[in-house]
Every structure is written in structure tokens, then in C-alpha cells.
Protein backbone atom coordinates (compact mmCIF):
# COMPACT_ATOMS: atom_id res chain seq x y z
CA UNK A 1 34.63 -21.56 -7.62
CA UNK A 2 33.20 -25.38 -8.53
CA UNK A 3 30.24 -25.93 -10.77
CA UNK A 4 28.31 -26.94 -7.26
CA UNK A 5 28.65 -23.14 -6.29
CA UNK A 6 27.03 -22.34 -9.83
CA UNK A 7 23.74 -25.15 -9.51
CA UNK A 8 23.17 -23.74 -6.11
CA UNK A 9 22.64 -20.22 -7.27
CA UNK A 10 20.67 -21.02 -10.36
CA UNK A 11 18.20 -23.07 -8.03
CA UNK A 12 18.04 -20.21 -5.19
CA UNK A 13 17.01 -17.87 -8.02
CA UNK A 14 14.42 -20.45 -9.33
CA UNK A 15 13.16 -21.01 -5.81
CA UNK A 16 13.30 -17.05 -5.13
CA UNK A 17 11.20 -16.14 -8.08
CA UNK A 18 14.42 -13.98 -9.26
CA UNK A 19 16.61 -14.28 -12.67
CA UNK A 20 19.89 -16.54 -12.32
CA UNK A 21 21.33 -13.87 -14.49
CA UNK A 22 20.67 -10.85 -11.98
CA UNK A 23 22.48 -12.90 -9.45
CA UNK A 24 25.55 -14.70 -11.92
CA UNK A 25 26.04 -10.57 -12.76
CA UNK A 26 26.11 -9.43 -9.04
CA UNK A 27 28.92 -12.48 -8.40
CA UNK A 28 31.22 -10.88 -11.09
CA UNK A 29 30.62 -7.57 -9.61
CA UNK A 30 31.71 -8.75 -6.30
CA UNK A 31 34.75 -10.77 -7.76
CA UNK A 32 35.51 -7.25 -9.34
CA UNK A 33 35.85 -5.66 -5.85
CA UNK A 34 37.45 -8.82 -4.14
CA UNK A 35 39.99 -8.67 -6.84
CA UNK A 36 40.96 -4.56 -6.51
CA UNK A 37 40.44 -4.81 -2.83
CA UNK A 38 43.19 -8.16 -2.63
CA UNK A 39 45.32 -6.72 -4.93
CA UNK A 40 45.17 -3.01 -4.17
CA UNK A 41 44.74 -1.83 -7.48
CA UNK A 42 42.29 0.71 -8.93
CA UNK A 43 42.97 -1.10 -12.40
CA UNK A 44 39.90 -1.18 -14.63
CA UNK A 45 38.92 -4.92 -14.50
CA UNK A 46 36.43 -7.31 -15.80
CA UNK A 47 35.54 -11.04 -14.32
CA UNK A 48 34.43 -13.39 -17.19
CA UNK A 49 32.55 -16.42 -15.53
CA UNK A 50 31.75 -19.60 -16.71
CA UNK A 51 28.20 -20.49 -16.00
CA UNK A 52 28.70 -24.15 -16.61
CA UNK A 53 32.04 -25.36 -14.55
CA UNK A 54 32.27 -21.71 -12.40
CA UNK A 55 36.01 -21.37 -14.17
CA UNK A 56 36.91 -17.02 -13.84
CA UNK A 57 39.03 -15.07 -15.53
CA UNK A 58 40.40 -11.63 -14.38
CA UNK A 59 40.65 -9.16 -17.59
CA UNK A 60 42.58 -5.84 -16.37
CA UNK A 61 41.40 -3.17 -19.21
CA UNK A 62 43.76 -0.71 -20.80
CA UNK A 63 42.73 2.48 -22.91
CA UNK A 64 45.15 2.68 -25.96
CA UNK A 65 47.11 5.62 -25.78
CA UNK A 66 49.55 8.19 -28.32
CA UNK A 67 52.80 8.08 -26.09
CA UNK A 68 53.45 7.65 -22.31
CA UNK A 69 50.52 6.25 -19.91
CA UNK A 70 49.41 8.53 -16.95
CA UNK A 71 48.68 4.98 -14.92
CA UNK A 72 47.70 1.68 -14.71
CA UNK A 73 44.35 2.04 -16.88
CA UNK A 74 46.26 3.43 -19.64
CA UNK A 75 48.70 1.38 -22.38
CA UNK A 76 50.97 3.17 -24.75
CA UNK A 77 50.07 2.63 -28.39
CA UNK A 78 53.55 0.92 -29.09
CA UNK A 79 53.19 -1.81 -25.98
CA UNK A 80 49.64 -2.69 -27.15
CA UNK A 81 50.48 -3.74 -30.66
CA UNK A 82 53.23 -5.46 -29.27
CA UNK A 83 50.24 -7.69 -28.35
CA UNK A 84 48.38 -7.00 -31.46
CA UNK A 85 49.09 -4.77 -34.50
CA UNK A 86 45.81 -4.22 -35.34
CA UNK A 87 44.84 -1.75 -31.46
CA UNK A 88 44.66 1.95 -32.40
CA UNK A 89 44.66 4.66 -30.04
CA UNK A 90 41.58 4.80 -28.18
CA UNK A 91 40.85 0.70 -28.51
CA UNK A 92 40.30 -1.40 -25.22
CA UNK A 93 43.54 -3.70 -24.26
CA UNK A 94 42.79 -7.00 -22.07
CA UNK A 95 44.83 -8.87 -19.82
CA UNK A 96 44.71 -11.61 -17.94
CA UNK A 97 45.16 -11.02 -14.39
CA UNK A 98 43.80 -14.12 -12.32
CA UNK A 99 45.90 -14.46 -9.32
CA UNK A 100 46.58 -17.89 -7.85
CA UNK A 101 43.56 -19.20 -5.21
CA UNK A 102 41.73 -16.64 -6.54
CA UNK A 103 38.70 -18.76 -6.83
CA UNK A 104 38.71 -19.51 -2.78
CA UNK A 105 38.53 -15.13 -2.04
CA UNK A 106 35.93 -15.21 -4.91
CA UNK A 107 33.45 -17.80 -3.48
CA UNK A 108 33.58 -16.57 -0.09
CA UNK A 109 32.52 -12.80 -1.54
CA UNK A 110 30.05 -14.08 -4.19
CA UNK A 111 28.35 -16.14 -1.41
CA UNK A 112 28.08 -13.01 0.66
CA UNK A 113 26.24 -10.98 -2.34
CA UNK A 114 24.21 -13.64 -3.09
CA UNK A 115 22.49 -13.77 0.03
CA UNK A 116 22.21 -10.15 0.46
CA UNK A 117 21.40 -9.71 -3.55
CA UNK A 118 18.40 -12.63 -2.42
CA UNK A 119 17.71 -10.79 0.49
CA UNK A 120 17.33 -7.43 -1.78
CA UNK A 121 15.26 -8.87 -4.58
CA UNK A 122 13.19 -10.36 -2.24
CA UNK A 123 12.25 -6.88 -0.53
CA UNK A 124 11.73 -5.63 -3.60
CA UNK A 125 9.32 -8.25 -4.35
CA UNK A 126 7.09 -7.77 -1.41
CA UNK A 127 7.15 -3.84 -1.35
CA UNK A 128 6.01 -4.51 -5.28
CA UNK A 129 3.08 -6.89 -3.70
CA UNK A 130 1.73 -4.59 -1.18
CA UNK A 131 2.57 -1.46 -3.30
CA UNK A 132 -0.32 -2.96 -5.64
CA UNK A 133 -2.84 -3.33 -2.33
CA UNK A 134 -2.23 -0.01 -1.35
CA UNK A 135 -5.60 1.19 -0.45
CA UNK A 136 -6.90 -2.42 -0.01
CA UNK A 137 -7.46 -4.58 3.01
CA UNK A 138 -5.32 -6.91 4.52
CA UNK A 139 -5.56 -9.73 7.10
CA UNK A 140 -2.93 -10.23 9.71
CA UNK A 141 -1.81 -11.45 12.71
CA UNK A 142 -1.20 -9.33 15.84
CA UNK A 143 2.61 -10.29 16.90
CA UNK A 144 3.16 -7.64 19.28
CA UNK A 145 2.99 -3.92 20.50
CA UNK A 146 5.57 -1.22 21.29
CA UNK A 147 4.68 2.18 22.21
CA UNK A 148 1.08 2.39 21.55
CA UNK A 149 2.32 1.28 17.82
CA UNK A 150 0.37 -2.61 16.46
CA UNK A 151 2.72 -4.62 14.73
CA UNK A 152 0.89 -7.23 12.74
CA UNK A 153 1.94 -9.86 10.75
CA UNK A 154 1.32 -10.40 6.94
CA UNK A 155 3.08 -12.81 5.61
CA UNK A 156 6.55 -11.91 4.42
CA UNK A 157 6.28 -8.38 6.40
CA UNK A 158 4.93 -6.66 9.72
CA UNK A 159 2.65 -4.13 9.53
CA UNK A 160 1.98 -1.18 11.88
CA UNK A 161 -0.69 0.32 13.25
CA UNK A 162 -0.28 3.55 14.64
CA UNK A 163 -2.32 5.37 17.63
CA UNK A 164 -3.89 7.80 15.27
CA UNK A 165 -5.16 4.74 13.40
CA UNK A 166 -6.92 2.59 15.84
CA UNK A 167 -10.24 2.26 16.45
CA UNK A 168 -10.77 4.36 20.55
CA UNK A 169 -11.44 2.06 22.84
CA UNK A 170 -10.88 -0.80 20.57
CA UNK A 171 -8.70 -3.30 22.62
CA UNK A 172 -5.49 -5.47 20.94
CA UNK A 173 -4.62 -8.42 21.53
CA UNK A 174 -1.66 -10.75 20.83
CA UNK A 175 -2.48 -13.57 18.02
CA UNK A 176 -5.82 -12.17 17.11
CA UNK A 177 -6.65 -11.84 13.53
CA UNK A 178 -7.26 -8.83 12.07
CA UNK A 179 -8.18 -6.61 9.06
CA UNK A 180 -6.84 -3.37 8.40
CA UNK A 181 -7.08 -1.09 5.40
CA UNK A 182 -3.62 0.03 3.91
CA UNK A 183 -3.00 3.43 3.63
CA UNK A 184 0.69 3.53 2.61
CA UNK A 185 3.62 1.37 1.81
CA UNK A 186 6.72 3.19 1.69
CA UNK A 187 10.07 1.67 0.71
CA UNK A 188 12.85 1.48 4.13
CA UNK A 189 16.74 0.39 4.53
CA UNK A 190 14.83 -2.85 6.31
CA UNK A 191 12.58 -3.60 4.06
CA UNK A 192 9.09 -2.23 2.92
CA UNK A 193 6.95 -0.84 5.42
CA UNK A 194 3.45 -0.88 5.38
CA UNK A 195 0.73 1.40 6.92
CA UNK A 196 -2.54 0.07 8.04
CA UNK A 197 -5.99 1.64 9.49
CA UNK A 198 -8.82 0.26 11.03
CA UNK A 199 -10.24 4.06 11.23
CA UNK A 200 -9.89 4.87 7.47
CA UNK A 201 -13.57 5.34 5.94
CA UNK A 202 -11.96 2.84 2.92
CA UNK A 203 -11.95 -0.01 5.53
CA UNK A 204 -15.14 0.06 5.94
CA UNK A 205 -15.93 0.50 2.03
CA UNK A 206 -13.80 -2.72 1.43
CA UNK A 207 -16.08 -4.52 4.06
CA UNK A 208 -18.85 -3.48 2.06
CA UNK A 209 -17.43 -4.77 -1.29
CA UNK A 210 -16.12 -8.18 0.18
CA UNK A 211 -19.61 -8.78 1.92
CA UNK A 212 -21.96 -7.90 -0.68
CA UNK A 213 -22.15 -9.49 -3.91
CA UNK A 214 -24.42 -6.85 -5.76
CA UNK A 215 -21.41 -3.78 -4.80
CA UNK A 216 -18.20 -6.43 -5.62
CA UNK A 217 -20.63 -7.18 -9.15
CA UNK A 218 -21.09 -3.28 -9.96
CA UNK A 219 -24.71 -3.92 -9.57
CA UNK A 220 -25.03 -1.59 -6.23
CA UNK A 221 -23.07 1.52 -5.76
CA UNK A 222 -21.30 2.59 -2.34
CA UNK A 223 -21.23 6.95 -3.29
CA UNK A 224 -20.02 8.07 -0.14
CA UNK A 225 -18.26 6.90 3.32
CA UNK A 226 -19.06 8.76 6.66
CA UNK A 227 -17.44 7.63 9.78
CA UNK A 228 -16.53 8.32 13.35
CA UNK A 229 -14.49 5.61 14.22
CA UNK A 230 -15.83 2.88 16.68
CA UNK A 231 -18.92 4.70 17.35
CA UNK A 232 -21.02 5.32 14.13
CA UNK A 233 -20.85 5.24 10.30
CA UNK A 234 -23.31 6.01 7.34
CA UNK A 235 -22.69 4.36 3.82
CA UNK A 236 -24.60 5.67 1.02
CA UNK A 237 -25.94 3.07 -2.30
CA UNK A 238 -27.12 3.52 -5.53
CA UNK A 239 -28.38 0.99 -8.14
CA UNK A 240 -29.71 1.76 -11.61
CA UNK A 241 -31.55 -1.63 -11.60
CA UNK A 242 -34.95 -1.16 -10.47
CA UNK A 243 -35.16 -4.77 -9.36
CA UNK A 244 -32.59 -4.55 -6.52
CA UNK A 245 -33.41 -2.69 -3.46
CA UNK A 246 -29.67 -1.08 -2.83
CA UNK A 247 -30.40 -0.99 0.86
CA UNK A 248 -31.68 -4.29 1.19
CA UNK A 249 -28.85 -5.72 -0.48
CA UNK A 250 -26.22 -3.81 1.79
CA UNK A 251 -28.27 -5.27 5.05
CA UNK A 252 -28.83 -8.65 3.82
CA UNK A 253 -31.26 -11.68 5.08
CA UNK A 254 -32.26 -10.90 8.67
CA UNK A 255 -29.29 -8.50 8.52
CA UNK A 256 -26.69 -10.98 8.49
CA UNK A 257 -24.58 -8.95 5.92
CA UNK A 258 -24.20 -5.82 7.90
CA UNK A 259 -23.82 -8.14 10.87
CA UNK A 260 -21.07 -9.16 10.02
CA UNK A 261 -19.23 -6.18 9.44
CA UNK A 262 -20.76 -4.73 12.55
CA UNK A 263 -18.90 -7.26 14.25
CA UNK A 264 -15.18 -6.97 12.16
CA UNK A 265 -15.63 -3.26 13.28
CA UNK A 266 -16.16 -4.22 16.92
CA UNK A 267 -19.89 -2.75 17.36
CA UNK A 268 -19.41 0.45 15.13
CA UNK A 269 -23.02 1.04 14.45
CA UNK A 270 -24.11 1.62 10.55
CA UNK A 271 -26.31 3.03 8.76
CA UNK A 272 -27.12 2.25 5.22
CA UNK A 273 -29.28 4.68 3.15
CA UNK A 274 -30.27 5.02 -0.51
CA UNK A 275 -28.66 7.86 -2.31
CA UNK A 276 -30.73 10.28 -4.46
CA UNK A 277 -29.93 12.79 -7.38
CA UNK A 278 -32.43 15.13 -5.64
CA UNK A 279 -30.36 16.89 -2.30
CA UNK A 280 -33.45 17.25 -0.68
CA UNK A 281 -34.62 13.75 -0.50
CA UNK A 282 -30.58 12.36 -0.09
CA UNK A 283 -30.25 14.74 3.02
CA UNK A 284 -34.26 13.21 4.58
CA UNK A 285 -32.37 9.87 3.52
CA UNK A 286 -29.12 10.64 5.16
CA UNK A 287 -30.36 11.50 8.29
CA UNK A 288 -32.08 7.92 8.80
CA UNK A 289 -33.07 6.89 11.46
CA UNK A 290 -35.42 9.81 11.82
CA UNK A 291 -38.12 11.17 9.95
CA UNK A 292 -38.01 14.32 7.68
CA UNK A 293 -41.16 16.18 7.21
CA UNK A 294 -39.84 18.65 5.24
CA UNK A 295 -36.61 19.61 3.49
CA UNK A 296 -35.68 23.29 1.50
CA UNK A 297 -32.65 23.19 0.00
CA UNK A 298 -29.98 26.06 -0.64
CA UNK A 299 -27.72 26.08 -3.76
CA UNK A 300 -25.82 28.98 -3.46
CA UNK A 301 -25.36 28.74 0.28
CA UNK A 302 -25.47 24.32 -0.31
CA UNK A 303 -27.44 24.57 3.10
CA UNK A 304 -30.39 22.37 3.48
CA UNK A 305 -33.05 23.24 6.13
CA UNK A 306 -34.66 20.06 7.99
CA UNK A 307 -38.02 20.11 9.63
CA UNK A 308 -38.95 17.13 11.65
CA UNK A 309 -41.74 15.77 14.24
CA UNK A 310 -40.76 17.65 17.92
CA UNK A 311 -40.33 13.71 19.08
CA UNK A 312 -37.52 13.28 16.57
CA UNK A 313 -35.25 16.21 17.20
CA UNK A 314 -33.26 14.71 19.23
CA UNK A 315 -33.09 11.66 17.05
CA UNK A 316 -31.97 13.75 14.07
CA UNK A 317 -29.18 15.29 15.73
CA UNK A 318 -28.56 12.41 17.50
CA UNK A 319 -26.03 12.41 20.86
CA UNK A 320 -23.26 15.06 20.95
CA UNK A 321 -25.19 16.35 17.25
CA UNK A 322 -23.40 12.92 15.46
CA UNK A 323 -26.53 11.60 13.48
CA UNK A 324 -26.43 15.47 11.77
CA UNK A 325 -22.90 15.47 11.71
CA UNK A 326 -22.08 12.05 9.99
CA UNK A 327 -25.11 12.89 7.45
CA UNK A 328 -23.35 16.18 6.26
CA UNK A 329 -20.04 14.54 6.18
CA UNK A 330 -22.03 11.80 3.71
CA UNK A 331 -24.20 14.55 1.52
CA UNK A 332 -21.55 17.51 1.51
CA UNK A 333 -24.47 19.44 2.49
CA UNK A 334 -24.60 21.83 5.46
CA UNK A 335 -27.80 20.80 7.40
CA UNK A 336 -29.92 22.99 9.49
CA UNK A 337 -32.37 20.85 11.47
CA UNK A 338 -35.72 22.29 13.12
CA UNK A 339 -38.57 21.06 15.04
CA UNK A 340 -41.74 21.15 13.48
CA UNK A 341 -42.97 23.83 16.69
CA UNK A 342 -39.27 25.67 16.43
CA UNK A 343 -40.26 26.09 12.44
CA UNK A 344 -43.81 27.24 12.94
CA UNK A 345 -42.50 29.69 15.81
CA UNK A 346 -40.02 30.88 13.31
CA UNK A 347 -42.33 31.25 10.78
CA UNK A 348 -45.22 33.19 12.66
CA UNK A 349 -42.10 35.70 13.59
CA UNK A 350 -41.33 36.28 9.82
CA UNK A 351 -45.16 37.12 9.38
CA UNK A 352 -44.91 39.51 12.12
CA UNK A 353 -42.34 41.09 10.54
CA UNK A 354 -43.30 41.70 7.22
């Protein structure tokens, strides 16, 4: 093995981002097994290595022992201070045992590990990288598709979207770019394998915090996420500075801000309300864009009871009951929404009653 053989793998490991030592200690662990595998031996061995001029050295190891040895890793007592007076029983006995051309079936082994040692370490590296997004978003590439599955490119790695993480109805397509939220990166015999959403209520969180200043400053508060995929979300803000309108900030000049997510989210429509303290008046808020009149809230039950104008029922429960659905999702509040002629119906029958 030349001194060429040694430059090259210090400069890989500078170029790799990975310690020349890691990789000089993975060649003499391969030389190790080239040497018992060439010389069908189970002998205890160690590979001493110059770093400088790539010179090895083959060191079988004997265990000092009180009369006969059971086999090759042993050495009577008598045989080793032959060699030395000073070994005791117990002590560690080397000798050389560098074949001839053993540097040739060394390089050809070390080069092997080195590669795949590279290969490993640089896995490693990138499952470390992503491991650190987790819960983050990414932006990618779209290489190809397999069974329903997105494969999309990152960088150093493919990610994959599954089915049960796309958007319905949202349509693929090769070389597009694309964010996705990661939801797990788990580690694989191939490499690292990362997870990615674009139905994940943190996706569209992350949107929020890359788009507006005032939430990526701490000055504006996302408390909850509501979503139903591709059709319709609700993101509720807090600020305790009375000079920024939370809302307002989330929307942005002519609505440019939520625009824009609007549009990374292919049309999902969003709603943006103010959080409250006070259930009543978060529930009136979540239920935007209709009007509350009234709102009596529940503890025990943590039911809230809606009254609103006979025009905006349907608007409060909005198609297939979403609008009411996606606000109780956002408050964790079970809503109960009346007209104001269903509550005054309601009410006349409880006078009746009593």
C-alpha cells in the first residue's frame, strides 16, 4: 500500500466532511479480515499502519500461558520468554506475521471499505440533517411516481409521498417544485428515508411562519391548526401587542400574504381568525365567515350553543356542516348552532313547559 493510497483517503475524508482517522481505522480492520481470510487462520491479529508512507505490519497476538497452549491464540509461558524474560502469564505476545505481497490483497480490500465506509458516513450524515427538520418543511423536486407513492427529490435523498398524504384531487407532476412538511425520517439498509405531507395541519403552520414576519418574530401567535385537506382550513392568532392587528398581519397588504399560501396549497381556502381567552367570543370568532348573535357556553359539558341571523345558518355550518366542523376542530369546543327563529321556537316551548 503506497503513500498515494494514504493522500487519497485523507482528502476523500476532508472532501466528505468525515475524520481521516474513522476511515485509516476501518482500513486496518479490513486488512485484519483480508489477512485471516488469505491465510485461514482465526489467530488474534493486529495491522499497525503507517499513515505517512502506507508501510503495514501484521502482529499475530498470543495470551501468555502456565504450560501447554489449547491453540494458536495461546503461547506457553516458557516459549514467550524465550522472546523476552520479562512476559508473565497472562501478558500479550506479538509477532510479526506480514506475508509477502501482502500490501497488493490489502489495497484492493481497504479500497473496497473505504468506499462503502464513505458511502456509510455519508448516510449517516444526511439521516442526521433531515432527522433535525423533522417536523419542518422541505422543498423538492418531483422525480417520479410508483404506485400512487411521490418520490421527490431533496438533495442528497428522495422523499416519498404517500396516498394518505396528498392533497385529493391535487394533481403531480414530474419536475415541479414542491413543499412538503416532514413527518418522519426513519433510518433504512439504503439509506435514510424520509416522510413528507402536504395534508399535515404543520404544513400549513410552517407556511404561516415562513410568510409572515410578525409569527417567524414571536410577535403574532398561530394557537391552533384546523384543516381538511385541499378544501378548507382555519388558523387561529394571538398577539399581546395591542398595536398589531394579528389577523391583519396573517392576511397581509391586499391579501397578498395569505395569497400566497392559498396558492402553495393549490386553492385550499383559509380562514384566519383572532383567538380569545373568552370560549364564547373564540367560538363567534371561529366560525367566521358568519355572524354570531349570541353564544352560551357549557363547561362541564364544553358545548357551546350558537345563535345566528336565519340568513346565516347555512353559512355557519357551511356545505356538508365543514365551516362548524373545522371551527370545533380549531376551539376544542363542541358547537351547537341555531337559527335565531329555531332558538325563539325552542324557547317559547320551554315556557310552555314550565
Amino acid at each position: 500500500m503506497n503513500a498515494d493510497f494514504i493522500s487519497a483517503v485523507q482528502e476523500l475524508g476532508k472532501e466528505k466532511g468525515i475524520e481521516p482517522e474513522l476511515l485509516f481505522q476501518a482500513v486496518e480492520d479490513a486488512l485484519v479480515a483480508a489477512y485471516k481470510k488469505n491465510s485461514n487462520s482465526n489467530q488474534n491479529v493486529r495491522v499497525d499502519m503507517n499513515k505517512e508512507t502506507g508501510e503495514i505490519h501484521v502482529y499475530a497476538q498470543h495470551t501468555v500461558v502456565e504450560g501447554e497452549p489449547a491453540d494458536d491464540t495461546e503461547m506457553s509461558l516458557t516459549e514467550a520468554q524465550v522472546i523476552d524474560p520479562r512476559y508473565a502469564v497472562g501478558d500479550i505476545v506479538e509477532v510479526e506475521v506480514t506475508p509477502k505481497n501482502f500490501g497488493r490483497i490489502a489495497a484492493q480490500n481497504a479500497k473496497q471499505v473505504v468506499v462503502q465506509r464513505i458511502r456509510e458516513a455519508e448516510r449517516g450524515q444526511v439521516y442526521e440533517r433531515f432527522q433535525s427538520r423533522n417536523q419542518d418543511i422541505v422543498t423538492g423536486i418531483i422525480q417520479r411516481m410508483e404506485n400512487k407513492n411521490v418520490y421527490i427529490d431533496l438533495g442528497k435523498v428522495e422523499a416519498v409521498l404517500t396516498p394518505n398524504e396528498q392533497i385529493p384531487g391535487e394533481i403531480y407532476q414530474y419536475h415541479d417544485r414542491m413543499k412538503t412538511f416532514i413527518v418522519e425520517v426513519k433510518r433504512s439498509s439504503k439509506g435514510p428515508q424520509i416522510m413528507v405531507s402536504r395534508t399535515h395541519p404543520g404544513l400549513l403552520k410552517r407556511l404561516f411562519e415562513l410568510e409572515v414576519p410578525e409569527i417567524h418574530d414571536g410577535i403574532v401567535e398561530i394557537k391552533s391548526v384546523a384543516r381538511e385537506p385541499g378544501m378548507r382550513s382555519k388558523i387561529s392568532v394571538y398577539t399581546e401587542d395591542e398595536n398589531v392587528d394579528p389577523v391583519g398581519a396573517c392576511v397581509g397588504h391586499k391579501g397578498m400574504r395569505v395569497q400566497t399560501i392559498v396558492n402553495e396549497l393549490r386553492g385550499e381556502k383559509i380562514d384566519i381568525v383572532k383567538y380569545s381567552e373568552d370560549p364564547a367570543q373564540y367560538v363567534a370568532n371561529a366560525l367566521s365567515p358568519a355572524k354570531v348573535v349570541s353564544t352560551t357556553v357549557n363547561e362541564e359539558e364544553k358545548i357551546c350553543r350558537v345563535v345566528v341571523p336565519d340568513y346565516q345558518l347555512s353559512l355557519a355550518i357551511g356545505k356538508e356542516g365543514q365551516n362548524a366542523r373545522l371551527a370545533a376542530k380549531l376551539t376544542g369546543w363542541k358547537i351547537d348552532i341555531k337559527s335565531e327563529s329555531q332558538a325563539k321556537e325552542e324557547a317559547a316551548v320551554a315556557e310552555q313547559k314550565q
